[in-house]
C-alpha atoms as a PDB file:
ATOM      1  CA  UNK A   1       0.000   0.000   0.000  1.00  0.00           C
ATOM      2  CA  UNK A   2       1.725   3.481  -0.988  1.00  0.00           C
ATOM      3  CA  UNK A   3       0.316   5.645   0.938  1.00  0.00           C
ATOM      4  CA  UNK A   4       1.046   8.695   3.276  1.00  0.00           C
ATOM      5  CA  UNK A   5       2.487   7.271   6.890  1.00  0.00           C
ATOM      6  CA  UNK A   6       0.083   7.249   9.433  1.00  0.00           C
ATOM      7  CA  UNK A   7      -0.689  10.538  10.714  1.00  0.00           C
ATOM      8  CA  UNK A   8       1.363  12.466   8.030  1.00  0.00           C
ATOM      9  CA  UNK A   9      -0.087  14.783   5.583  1.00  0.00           C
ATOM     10  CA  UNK A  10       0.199  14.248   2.177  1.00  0.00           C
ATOM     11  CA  UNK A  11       1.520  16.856   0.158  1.00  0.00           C
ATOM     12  CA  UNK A  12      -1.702  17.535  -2.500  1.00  0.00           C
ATOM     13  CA  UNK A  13      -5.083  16.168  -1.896  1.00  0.00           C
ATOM     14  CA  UNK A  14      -5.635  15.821  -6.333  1.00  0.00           C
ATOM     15  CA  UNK A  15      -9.644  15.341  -6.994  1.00  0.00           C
ATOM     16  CA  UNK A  16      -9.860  13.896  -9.982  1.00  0.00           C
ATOM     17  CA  UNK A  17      -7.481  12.382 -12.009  1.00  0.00           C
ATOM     18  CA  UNK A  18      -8.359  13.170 -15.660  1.00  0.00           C
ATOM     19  CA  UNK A  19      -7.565  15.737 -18.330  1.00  0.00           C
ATOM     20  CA  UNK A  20      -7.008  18.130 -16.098  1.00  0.00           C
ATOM     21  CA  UNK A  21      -5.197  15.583 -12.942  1.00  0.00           C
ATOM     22  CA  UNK A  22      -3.185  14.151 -15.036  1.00  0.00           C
ATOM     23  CA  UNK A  23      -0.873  16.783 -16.054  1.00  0.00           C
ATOM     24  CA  UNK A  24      -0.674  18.612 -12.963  1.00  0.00           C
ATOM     25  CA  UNK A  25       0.315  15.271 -11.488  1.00  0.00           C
ATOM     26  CA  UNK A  26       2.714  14.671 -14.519  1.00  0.00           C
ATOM     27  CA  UNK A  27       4.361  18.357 -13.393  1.00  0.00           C
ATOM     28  CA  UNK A  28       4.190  17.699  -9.515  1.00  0.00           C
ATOM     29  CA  UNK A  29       5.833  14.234  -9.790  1.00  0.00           C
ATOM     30  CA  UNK A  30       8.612  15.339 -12.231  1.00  0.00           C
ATOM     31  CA  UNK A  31       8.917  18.746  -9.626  1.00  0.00           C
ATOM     32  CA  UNK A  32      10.048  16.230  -6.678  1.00  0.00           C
ATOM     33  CA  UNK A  33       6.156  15.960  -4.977  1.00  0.00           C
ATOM     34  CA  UNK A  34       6.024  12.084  -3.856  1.00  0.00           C
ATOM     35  CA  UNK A  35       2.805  11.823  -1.395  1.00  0.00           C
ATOM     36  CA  UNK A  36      -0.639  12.018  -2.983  1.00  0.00           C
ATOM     37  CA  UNK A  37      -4.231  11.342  -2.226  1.00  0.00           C
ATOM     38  CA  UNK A  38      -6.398  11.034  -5.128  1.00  0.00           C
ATOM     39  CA  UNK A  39     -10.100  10.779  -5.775  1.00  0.00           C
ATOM     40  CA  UNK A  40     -11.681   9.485  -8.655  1.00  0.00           C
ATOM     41  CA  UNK A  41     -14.280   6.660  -8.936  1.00  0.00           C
ATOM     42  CA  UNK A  42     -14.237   6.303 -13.135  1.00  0.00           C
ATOM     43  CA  UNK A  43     -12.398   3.819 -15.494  1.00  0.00           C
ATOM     44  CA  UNK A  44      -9.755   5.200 -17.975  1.00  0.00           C
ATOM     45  CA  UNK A  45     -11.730   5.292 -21.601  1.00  0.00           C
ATOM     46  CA  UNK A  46     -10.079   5.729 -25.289  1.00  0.00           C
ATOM     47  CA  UNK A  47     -11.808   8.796 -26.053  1.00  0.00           C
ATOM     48  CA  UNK A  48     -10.063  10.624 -23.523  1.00  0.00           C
ATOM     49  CA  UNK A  49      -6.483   9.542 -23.683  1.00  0.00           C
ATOM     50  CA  UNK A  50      -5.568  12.218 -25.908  1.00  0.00           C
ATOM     51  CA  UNK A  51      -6.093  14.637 -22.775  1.00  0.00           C
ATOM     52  CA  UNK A  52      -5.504  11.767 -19.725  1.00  0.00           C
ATOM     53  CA  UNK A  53      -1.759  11.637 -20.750  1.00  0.00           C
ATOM     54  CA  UNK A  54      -0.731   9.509 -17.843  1.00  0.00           C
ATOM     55  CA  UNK A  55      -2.648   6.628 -18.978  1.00  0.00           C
ATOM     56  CA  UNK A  56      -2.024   4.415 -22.633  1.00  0.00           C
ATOM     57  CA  UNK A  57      -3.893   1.934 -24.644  1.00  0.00           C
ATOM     58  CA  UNK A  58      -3.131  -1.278 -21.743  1.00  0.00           C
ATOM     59  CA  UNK A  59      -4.668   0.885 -19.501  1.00  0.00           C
ATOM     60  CA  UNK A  60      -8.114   1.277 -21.076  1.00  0.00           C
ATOM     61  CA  UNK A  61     -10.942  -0.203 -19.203  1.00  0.00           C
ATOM     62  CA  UNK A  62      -8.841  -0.100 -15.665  1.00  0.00           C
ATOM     63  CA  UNK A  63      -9.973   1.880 -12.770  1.00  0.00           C
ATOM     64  CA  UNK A  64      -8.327   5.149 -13.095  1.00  0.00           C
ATOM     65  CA  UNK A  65      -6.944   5.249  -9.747  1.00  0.00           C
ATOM     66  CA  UNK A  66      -5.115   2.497 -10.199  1.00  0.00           C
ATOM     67  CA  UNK A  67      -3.482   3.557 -13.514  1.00  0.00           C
ATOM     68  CA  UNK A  68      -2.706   6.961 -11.655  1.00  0.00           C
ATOM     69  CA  UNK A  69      -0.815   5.112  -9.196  1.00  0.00           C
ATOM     70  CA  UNK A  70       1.208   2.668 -11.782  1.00  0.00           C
ATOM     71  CA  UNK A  71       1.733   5.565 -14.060  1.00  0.00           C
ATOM     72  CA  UNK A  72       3.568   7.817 -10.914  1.00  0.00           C
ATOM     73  CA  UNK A  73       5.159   4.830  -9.477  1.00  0.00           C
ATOM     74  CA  UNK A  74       7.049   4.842 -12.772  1.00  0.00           C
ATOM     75  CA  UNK A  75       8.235   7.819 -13.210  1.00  0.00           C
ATOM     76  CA  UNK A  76       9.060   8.027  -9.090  1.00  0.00           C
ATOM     77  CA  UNK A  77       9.040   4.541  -7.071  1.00  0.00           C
ATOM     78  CA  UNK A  78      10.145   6.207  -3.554  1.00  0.00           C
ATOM     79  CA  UNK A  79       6.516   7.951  -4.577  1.00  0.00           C
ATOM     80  CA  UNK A  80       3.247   7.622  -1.691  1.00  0.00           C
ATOM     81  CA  UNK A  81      -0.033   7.455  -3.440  1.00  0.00           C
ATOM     82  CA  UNK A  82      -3.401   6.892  -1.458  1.00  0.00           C
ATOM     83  CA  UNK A  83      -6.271   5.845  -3.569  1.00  0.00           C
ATOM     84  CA  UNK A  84     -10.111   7.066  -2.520  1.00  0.00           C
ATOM     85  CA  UNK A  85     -12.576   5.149  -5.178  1.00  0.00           C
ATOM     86  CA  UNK A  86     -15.427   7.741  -4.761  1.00  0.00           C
ATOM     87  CA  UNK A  87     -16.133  11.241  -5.871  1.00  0.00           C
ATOM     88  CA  UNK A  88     -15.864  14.673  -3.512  1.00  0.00           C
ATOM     89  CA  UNK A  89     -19.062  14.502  -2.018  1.00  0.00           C
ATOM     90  CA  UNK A  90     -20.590  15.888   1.135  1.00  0.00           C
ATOM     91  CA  UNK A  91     -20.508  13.172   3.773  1.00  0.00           C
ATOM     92  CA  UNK A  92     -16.751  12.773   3.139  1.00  0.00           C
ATOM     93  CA  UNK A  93     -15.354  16.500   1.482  1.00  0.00           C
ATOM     94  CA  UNK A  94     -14.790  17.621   4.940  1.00  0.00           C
ATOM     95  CA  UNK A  95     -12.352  14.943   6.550  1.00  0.00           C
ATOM     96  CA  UNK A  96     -10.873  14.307   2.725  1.00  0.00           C
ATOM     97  CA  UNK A  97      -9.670  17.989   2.444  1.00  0.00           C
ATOM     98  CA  UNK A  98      -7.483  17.935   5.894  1.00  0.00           C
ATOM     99  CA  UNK A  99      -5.382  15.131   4.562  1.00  0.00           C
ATOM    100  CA  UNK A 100      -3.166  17.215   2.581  1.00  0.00           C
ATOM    101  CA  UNK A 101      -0.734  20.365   2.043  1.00  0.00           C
ATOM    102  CA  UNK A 102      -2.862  21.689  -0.291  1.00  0.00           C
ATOM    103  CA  UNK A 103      -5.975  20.677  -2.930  1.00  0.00           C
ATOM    104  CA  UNK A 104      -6.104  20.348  -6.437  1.00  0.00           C
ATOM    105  CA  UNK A 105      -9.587  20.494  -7.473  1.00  0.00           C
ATOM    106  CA  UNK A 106      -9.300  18.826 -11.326  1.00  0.00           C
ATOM    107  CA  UNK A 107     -13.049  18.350 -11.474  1.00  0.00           C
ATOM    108  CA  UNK A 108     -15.400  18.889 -14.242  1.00  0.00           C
ATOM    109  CA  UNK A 109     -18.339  20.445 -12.583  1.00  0.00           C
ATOM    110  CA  UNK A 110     -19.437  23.020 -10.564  1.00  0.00           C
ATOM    111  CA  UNK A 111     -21.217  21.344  -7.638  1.00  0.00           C
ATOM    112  CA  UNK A 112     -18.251  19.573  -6.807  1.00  0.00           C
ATOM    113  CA  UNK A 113     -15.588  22.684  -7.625  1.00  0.00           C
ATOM    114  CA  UNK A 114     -18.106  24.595  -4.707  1.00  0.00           C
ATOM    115  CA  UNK A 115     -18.446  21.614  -2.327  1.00  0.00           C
ATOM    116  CA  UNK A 116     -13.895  22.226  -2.471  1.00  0.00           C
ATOM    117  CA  UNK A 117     -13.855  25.687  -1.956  1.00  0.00           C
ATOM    118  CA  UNK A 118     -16.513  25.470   0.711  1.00  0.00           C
ATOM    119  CA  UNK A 119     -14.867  22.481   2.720  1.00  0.00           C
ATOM    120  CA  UNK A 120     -10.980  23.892   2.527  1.00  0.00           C
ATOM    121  CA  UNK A 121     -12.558  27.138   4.131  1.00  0.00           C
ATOM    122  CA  UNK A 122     -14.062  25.176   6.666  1.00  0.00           C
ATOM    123  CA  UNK A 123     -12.159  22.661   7.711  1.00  0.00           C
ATOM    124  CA  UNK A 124     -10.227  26.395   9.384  1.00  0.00           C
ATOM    125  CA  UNK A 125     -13.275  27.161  11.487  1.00  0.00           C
ATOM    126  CA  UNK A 126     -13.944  23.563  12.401  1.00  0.00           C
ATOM    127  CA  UNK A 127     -10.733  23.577  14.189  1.00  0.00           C
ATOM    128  CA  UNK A 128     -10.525  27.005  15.242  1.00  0.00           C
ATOM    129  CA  UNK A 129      -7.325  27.387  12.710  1.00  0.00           C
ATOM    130  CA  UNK A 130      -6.577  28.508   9.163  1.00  0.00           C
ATOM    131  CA  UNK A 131      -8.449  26.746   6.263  1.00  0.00           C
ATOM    132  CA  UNK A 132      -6.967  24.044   3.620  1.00  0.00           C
ATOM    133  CA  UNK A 133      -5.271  26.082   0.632  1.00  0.00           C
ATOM    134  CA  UNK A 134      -7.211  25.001  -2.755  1.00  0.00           C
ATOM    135  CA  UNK A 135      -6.003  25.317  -6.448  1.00  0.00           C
ATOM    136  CA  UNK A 136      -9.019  25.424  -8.328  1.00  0.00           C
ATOM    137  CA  UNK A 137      -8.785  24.429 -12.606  1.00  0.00           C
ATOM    138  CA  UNK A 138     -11.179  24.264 -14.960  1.00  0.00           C
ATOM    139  CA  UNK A 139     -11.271  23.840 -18.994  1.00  0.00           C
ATOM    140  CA  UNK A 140     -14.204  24.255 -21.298  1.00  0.00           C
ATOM    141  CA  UNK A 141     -13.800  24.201 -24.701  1.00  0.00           C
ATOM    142  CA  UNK A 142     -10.749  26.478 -25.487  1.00  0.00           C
ATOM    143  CA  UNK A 143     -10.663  28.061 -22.374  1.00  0.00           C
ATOM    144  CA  UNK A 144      -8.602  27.105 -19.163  1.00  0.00           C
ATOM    145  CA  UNK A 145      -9.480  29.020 -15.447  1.00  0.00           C
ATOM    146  CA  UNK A 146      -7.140  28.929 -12.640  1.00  0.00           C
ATOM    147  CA  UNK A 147      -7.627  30.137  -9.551  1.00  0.00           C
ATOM    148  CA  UNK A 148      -6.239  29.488  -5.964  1.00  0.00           C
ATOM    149  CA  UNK A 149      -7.006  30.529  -2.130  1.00  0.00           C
ATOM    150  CA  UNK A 150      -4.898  30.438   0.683  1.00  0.00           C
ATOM    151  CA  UNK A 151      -5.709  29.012   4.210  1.00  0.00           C
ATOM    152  CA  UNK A 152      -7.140  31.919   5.260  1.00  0.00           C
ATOM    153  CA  UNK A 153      -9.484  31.341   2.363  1.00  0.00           C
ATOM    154  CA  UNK A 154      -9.617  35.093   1.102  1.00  0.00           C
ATOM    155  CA  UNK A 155     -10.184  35.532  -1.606  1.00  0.00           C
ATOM    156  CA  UNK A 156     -12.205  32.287  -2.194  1.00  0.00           C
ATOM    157  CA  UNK A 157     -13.652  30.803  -5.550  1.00  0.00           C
ATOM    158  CA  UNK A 158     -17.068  32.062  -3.980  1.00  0.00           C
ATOM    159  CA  UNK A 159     -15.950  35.741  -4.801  1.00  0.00           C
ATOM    160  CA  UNK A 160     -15.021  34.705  -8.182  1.00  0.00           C
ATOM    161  CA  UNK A 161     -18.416  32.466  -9.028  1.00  0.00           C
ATOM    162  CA  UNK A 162     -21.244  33.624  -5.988  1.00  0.00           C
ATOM    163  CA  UNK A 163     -23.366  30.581  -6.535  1.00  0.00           C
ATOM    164  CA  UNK A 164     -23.898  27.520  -8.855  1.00  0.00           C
ATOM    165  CA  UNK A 165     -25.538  28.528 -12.002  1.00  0.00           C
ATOM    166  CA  UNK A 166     -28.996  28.288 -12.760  1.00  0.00           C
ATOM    167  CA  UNK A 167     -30.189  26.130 -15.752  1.00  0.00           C
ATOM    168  CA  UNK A 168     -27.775  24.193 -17.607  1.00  0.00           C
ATOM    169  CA  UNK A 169     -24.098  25.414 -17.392  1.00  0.00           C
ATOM    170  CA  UNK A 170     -21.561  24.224 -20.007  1.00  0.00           C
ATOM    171  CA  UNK A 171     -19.795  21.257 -19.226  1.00  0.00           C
ATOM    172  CA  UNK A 172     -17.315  18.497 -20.512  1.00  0.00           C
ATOM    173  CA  UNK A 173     -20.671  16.460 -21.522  1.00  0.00           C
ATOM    174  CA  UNK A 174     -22.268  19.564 -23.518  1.00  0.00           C
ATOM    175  CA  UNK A 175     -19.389  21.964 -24.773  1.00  0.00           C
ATOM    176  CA  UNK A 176     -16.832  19.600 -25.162  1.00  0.00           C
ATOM    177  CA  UNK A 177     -12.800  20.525 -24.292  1.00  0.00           C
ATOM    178  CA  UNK A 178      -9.689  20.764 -26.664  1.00  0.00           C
ATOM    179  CA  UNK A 179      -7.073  18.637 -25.475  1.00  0.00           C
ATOM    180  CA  UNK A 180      -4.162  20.635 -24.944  1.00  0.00           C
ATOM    181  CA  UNK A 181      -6.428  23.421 -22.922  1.00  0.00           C
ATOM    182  CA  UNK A 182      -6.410  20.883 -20.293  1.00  0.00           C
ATOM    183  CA  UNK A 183      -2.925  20.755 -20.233  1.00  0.00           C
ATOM    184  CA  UNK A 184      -2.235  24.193 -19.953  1.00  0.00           C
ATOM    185  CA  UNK A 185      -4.878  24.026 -16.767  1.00  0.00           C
ATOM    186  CA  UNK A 186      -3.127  21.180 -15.447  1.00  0.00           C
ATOM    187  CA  UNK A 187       0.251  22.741 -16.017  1.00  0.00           C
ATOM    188  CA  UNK A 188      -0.706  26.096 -14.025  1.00  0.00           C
ATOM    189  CA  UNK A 189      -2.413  24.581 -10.645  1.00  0.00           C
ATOM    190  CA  UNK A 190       0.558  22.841 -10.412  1.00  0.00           C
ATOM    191  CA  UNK A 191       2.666  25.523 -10.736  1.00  0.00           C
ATOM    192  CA  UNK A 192       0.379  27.246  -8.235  1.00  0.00           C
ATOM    193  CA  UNK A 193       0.320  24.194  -6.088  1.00  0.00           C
ATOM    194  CA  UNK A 194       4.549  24.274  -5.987  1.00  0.00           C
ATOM    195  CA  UNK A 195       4.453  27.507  -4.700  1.00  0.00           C
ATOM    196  CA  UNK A 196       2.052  26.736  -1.739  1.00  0.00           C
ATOM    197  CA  UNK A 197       4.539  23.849  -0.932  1.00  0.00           C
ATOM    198  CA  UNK A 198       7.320  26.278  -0.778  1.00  0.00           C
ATOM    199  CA  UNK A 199       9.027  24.626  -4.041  1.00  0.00           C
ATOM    200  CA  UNK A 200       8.414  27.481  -6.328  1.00  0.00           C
ATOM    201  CA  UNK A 201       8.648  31.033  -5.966  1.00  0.00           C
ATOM    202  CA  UNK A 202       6.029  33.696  -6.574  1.00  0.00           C
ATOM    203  CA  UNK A 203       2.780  34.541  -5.102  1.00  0.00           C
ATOM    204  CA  UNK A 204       0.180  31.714  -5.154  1.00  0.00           C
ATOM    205  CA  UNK A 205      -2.721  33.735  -4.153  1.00  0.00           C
ATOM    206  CA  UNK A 206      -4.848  36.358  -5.414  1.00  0.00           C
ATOM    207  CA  UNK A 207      -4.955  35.794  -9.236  1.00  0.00           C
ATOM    208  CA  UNK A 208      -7.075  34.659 -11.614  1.00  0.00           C
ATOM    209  CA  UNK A 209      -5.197  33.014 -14.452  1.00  0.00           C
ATOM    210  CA  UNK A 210      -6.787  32.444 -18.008  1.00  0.00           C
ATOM    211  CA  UNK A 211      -5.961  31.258 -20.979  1.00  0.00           C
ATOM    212  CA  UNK A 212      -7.210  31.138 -24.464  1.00  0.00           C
ATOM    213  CA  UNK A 213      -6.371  28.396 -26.804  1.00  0.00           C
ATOM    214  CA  UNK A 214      -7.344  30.154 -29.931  1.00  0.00           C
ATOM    215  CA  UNK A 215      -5.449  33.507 -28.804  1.00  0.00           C
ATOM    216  CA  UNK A 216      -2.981  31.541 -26.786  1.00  0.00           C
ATOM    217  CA  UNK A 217      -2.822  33.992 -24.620  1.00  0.00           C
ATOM    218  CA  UNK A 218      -2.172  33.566 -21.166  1.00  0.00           C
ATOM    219  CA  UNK A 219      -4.387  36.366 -18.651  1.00  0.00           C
ATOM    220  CA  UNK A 220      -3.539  37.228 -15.014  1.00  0.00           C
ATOM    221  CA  UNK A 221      -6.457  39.321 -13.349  1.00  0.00           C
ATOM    222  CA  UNK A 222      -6.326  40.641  -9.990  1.00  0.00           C
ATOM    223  CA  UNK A 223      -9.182  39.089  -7.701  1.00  0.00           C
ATOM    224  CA  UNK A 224     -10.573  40.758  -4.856  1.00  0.00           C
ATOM    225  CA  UNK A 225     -12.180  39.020  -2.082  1.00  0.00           C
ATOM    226  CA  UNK A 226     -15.667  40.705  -1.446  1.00  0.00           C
ATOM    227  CA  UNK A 227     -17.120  41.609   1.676  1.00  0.00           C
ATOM    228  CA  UNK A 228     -20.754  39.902   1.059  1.00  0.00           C
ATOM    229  CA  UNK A 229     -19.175  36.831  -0.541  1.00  0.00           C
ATOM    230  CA  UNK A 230     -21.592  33.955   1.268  1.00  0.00           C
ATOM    231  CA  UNK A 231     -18.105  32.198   2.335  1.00  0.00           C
ATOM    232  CA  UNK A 232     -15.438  34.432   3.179  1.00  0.00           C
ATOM    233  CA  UNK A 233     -17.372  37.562   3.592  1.00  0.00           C
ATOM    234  CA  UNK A 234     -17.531  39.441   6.647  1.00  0.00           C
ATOM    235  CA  UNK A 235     -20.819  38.255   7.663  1.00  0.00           C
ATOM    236  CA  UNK A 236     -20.325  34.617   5.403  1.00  0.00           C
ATOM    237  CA  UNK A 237     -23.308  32.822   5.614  1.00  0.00           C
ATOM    238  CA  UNK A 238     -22.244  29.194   4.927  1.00  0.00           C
ATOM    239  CA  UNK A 239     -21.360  27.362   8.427  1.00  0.00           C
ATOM    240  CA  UNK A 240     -21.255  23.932   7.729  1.00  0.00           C
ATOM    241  CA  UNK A 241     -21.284  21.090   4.257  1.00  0.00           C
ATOM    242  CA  UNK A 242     -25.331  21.099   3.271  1.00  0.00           C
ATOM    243  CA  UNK A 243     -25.591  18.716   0.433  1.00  0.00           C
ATOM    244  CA  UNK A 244     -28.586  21.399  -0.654  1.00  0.00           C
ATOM    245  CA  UNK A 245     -25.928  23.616  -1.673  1.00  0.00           C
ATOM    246  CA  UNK A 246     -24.283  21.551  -4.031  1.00  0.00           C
ATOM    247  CA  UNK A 247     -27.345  20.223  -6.183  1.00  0.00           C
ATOM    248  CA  UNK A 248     -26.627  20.737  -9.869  1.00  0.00           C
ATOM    249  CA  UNK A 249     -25.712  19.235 -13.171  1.00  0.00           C
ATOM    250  CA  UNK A 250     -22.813  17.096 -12.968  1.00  0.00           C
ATOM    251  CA  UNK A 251     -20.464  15.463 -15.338  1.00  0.00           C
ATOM    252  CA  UNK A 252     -17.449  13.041 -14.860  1.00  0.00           C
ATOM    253  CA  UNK A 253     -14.945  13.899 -12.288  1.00  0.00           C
ATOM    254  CA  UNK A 254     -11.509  13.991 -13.969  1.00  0.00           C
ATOM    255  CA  UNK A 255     -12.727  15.684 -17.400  1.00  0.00           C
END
């Protein structure tokens, strides 16, 4: 069993281990990160290897997780992977998110990006401490979105998206997503993730990155936490996981 020693953190908490999981692992790994836990509960499909890029043709039809962990044990056998068959969901998102450094959230939709943000910023108040810090990416069609919060949890994805978005919201199932775009997403919470860890320089927090595959151009925005934002806000309404907050359309976990 490779998995973080008993009672030790493990440097990333990844959810997800798709398009957008695989490459940030592919960058962490080769960046000298050796303890994971990872979440995923699908099975590793043709369609998607062009965009999965840890996984190959012998690996079709095999539980993701476990290709995850073969495919970083190669590359880095002193490695520590933990394997949790499920998705984030609410009965678990809370204990799930204190097991790690730092989150990756490489999901594809937004119930489950909210149901991270929320838990990281409350696993803080839960034990009277600082948050879990949480690397949020997302790619739809040519379009990657990265975005991270610190322990403190300010500002949060919450002041970035308020609320999950009413009717249906594009997805990998509907809009579809180009490859590479994934890659790029991957690339940069990793890079954002190296930085929490201390391994790479520059300021993790604060910025919204996005980048355009047909442009490829690369955007940093400022982001401002907001006073009224529902988690972070001065007078932050959400106080504990409420699976009623988290109700929407949903789509496959890695992309």
């Amino acid at each position: 069993m490779h998995a973080p020693r008993s009672g030790e953190l493990a440097e990333v908490l990844l959810v997800g281990a798709g398009g957008i999981g695989a490459p940030a692992a592919l960058t962490l790994v080769e960046a000298g990160v050796r303890s994971f836990v990872v979440v995923d509960d699908d099975t590793v499909e043709r369609s998607n290897l062009h965009r999965q890029i840890l996984y190959g043709e012998a690996d079709v039809g095999r539980p993701k997780l476990e290709a995850f962990r073969d495919a970083v044990l190669r590359r880095a056998p002193d490695a520590r992977v933990e394997l949790v068959a499920t998705r984030l969901v609410p009965e678990t998102a809370a204990e799930l998110v204190t097991r790690a450094r730092v989150v990756i959230d490489a999901v594809d939709n937004f119930a489950s990006r909210f149901l991270a943000a929320d838990a990281c910023w409350l696993a803080g108040r839960a034990a009277g401490a600082r948050g879990v810090p949480v690397v949020h990416a997302a790619a739809v069609r040519w379009v990657a979105t990265v975005i991270s919060s610190s322990p403190g949890g300010r500002p949060c994805y919450r002041c970035l998206f308020e609320d999950l978005p009413g009717g249906d919201a594009p997805d990998c199932a509907t809009a579809g997503v180009v490859g590479p775009v994934c890659g790029v997403a991957g690339a940069l919470a990793a890079e954002l993730a190296l930085r929490i860890l201390g391994r790479a320089p520059g300021e993790p927090y604060g910025q919204v990155y996005s980048y355009d595959g047909r442009s490829d151009r690369l955007r940093r925005v400022a982001l401002r936490a907001r006073k009224d934002c529902a988690l972070c806000g001065d007078e932050g309404r959400i106080e504990r996981i409420d699976e009623a907050l988290y109700l929407g359309p949903s789509c496959a976990e890695g992309a």
